[in-house]
C-alpha atoms as a PDB file:
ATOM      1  CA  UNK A   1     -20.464   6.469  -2.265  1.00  0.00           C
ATOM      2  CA  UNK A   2     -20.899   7.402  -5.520  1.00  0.00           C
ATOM      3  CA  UNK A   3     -18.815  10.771  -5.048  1.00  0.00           C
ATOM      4  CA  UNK A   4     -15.712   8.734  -3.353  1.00  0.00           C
ATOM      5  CA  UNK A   5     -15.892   6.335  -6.676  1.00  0.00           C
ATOM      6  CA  UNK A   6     -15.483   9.142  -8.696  1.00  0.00           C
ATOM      7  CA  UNK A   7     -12.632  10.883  -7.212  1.00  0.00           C
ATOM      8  CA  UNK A   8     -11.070   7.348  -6.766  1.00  0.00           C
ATOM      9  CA  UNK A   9     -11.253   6.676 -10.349  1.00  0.00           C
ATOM     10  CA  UNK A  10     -10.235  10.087 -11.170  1.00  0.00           C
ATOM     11  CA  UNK A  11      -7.333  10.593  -9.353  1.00  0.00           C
ATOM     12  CA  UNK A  12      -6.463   7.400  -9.606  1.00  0.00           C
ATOM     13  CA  UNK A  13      -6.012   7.476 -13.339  1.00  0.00           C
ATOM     14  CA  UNK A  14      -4.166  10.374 -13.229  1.00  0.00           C
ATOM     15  CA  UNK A  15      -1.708   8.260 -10.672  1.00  0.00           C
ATOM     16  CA  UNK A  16      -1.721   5.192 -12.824  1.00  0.00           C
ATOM     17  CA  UNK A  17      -0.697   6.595 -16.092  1.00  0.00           C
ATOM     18  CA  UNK A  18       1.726   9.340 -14.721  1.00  0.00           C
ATOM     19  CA  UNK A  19       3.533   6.888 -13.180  1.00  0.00           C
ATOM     20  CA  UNK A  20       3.198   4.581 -15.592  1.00  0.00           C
ATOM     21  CA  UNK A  21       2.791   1.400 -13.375  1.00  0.00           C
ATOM     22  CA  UNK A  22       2.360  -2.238 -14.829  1.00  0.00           C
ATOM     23  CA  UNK A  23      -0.091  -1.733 -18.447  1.00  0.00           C
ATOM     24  CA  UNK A  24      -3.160  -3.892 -18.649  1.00  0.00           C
ATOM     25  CA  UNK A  25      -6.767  -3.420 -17.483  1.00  0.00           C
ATOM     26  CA  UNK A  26      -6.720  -5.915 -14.827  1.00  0.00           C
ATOM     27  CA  UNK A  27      -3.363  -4.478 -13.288  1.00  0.00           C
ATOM     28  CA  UNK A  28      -5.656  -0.473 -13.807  1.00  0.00           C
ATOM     29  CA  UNK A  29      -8.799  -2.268 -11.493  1.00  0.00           C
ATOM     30  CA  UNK A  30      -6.749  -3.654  -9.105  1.00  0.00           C
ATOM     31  CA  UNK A  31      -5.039  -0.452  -8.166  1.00  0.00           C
ATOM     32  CA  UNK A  32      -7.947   1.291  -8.392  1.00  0.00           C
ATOM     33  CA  UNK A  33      -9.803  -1.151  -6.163  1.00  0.00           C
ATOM     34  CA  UNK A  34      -6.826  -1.301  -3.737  1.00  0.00           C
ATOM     35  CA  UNK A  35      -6.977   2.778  -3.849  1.00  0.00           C
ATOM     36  CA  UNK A  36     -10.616   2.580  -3.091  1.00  0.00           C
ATOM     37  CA  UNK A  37     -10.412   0.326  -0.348  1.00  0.00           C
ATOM     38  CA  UNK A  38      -7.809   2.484   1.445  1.00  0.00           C
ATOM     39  CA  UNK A  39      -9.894   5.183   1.345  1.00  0.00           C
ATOM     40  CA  UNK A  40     -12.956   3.031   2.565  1.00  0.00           C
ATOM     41  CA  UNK A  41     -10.466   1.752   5.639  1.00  0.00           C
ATOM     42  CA  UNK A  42      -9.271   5.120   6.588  1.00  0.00           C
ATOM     43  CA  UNK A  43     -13.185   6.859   6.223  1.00  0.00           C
ATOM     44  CA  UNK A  44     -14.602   3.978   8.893  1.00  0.00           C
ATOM     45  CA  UNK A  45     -11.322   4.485  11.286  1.00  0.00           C
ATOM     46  CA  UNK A  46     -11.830   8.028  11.285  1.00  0.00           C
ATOM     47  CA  UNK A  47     -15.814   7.471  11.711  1.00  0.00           C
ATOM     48  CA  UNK A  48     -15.017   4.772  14.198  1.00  0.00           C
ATOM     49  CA  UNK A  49     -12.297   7.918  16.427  1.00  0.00           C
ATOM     50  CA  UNK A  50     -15.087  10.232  15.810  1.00  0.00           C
ATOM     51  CA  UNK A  51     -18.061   8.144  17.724  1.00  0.00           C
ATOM     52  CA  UNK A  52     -15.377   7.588  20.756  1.00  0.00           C
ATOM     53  CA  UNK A  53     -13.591  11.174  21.015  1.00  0.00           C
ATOM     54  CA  UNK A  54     -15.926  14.209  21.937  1.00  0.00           C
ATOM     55  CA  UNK A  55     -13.585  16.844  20.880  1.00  0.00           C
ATOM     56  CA  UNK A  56     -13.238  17.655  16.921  1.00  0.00           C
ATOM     57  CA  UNK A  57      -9.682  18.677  16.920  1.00  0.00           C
ATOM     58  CA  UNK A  58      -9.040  15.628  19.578  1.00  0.00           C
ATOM     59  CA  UNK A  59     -10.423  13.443  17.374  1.00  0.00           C
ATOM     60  CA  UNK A  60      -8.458  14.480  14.011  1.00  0.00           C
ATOM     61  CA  UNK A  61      -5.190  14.392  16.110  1.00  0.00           C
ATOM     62  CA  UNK A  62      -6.212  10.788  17.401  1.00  0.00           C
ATOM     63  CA  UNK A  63      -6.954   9.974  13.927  1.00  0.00           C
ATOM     64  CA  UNK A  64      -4.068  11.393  12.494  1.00  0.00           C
ATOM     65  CA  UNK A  65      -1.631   9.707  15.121  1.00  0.00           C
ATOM     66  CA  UNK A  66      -2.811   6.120  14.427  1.00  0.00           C
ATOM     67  CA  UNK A  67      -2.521   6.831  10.227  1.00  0.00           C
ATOM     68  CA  UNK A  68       1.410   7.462  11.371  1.00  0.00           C
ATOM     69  CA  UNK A  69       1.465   4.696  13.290  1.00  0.00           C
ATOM     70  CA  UNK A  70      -0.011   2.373  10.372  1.00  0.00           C
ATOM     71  CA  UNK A  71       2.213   4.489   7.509  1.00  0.00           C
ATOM     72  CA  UNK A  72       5.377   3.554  10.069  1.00  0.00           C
ATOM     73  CA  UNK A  73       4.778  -0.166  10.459  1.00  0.00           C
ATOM     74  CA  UNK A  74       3.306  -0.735   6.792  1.00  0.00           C
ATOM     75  CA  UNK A  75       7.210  -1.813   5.041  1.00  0.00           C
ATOM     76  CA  UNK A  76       6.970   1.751   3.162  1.00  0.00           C
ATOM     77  CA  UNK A  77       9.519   3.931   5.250  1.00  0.00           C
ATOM     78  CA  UNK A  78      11.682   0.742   6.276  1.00  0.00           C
ATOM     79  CA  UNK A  79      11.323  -2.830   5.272  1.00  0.00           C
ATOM     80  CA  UNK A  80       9.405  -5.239   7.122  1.00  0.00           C
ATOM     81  CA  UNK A  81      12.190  -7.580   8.192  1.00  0.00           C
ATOM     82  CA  UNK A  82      13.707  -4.407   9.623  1.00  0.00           C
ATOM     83  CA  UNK A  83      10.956  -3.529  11.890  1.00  0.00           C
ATOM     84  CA  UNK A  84      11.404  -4.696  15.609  1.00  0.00           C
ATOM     85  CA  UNK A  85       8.984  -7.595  16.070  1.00  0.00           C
ATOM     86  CA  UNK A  86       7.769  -7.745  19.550  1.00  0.00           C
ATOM     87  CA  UNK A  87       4.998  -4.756  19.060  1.00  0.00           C
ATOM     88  CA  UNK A  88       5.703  -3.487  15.586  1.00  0.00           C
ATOM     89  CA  UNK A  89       6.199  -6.343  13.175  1.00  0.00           C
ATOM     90  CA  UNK A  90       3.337  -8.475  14.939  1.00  0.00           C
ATOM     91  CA  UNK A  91       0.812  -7.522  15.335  1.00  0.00           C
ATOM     92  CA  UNK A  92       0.801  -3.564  14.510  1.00  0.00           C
ATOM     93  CA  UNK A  93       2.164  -4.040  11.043  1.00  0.00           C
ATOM     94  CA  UNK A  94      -0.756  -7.013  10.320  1.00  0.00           C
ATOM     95  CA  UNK A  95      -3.574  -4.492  11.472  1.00  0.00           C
ATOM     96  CA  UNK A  96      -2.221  -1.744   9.351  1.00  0.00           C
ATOM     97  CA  UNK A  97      -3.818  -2.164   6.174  1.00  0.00           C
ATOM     98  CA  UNK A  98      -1.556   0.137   4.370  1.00  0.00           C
ATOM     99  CA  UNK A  99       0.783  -2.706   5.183  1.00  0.00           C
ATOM    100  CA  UNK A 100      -1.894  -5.260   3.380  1.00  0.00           C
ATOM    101  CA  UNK A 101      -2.441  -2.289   0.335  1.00  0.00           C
ATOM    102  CA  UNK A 102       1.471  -1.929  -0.284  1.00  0.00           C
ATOM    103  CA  UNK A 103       2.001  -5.993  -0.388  1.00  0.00           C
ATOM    104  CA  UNK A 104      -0.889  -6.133  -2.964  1.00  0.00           C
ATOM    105  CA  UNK A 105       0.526  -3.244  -4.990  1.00  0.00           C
ATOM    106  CA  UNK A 106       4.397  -5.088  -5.303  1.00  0.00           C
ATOM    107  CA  UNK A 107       2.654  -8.121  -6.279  1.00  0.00           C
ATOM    108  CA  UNK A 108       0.604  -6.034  -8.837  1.00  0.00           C
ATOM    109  CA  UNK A 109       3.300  -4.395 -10.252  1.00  0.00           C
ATOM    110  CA  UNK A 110       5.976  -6.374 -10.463  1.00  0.00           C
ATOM    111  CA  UNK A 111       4.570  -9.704 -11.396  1.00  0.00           C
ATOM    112  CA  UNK A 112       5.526 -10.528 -15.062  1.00  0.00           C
ATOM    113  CA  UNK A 113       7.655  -7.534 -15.206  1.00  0.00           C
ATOM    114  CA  UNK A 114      11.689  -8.060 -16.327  1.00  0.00           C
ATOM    115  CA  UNK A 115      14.164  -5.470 -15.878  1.00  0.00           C
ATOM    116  CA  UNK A 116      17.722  -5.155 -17.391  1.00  0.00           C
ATOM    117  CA  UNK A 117      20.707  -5.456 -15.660  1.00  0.00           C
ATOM    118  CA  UNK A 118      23.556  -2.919 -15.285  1.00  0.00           C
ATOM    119  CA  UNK A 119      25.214  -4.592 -18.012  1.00  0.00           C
ATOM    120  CA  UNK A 120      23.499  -6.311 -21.394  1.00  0.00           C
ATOM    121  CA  UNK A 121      26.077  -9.445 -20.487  1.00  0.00           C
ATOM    122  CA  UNK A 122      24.054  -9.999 -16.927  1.00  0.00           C
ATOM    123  CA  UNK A 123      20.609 -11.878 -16.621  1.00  0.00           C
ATOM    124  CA  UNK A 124      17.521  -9.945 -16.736  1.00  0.00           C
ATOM    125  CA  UNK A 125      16.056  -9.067 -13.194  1.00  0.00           C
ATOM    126  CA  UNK A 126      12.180 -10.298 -12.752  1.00  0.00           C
ATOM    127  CA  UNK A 127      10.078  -8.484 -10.664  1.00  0.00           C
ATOM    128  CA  UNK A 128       9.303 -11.433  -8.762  1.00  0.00           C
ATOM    129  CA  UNK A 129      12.977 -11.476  -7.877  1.00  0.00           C
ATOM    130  CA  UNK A 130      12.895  -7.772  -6.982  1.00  0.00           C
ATOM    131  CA  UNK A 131       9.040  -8.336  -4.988  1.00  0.00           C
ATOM    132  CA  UNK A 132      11.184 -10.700  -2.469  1.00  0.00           C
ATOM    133  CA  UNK A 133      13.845  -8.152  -2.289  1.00  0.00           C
ATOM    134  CA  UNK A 134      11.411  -5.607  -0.949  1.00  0.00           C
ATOM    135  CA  UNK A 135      10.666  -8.580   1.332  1.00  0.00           C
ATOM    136  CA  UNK A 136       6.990  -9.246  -0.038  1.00  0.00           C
ATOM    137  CA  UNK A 137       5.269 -11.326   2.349  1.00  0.00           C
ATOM    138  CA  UNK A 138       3.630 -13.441  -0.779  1.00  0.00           C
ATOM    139  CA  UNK A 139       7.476 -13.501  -2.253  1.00  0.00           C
ATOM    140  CA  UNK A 140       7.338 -16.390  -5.224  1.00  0.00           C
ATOM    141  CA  UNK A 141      11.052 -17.133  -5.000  1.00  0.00           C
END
């Protein structure tokens, strides 16, 4: 455990202030807890493959096909409203927890945030306004 902290906190730094995401220590711990817990999520699933499949390379293939699966469905690759909803909207995309991780980082990020329009004579664009345009499930508009 206290390996897995480290390179969370590590790499996630190096993520964090690359990129440049929202400034402010509480907006740092949040990702990095968020980071961390996506890292806890996908250990246990692959523990969880690795107690049911008897074949190494099986089991990694197993495991590997359900990340996809959850990456798919999460709102990353295509929004959620665009997702079919009989299987893929509900319930895959609610068990995925990248779906739950990617929700937590628009509200992280773009909370507070203002960005300018094309044109200084247009309104300024909140994030909150661009969080429901990503079709945020916690959307504040």
């Amino acid at each position: 455990m206290p390996f897995l902290m480290l390179i969370i906190f590590l790499s996630g730094t190096v993520c964090y202030f690359i990129v440049r995401l929202h400034p402010g220590f509480e907006h740092y711990i949040f990702f990095v807890l968020c980071l961390y817990a996506s890292v806890t999520v996908v250990e246990s699933l692959m523990m969880a493959i690795a107690s049911v499949v008897p074949n190494f390379l099986m089991g990694i293939i197993t495991g590997a096909g359900i990340q996809g699966i959850f990456m798919l469905v999460s709102g990353f690759f295509r929004l959620p409203k665009d997702i079919p909803k009989p299987v893929w909207r509900y319930p895959m995309s609610y068990i995925s927890f990248h779906f739950w991780a990617l929700q937590g980082q628009y509200q992280n990020d773009l909370k507070g945030v203002v960005f300018d329009n094309r044109t200084p004579d247009l309104p300024k664009i909140p994030g909150e306004y661009s969080s429901c345009l990503l079709d945020a499930e916690l959307c504040s508009l």
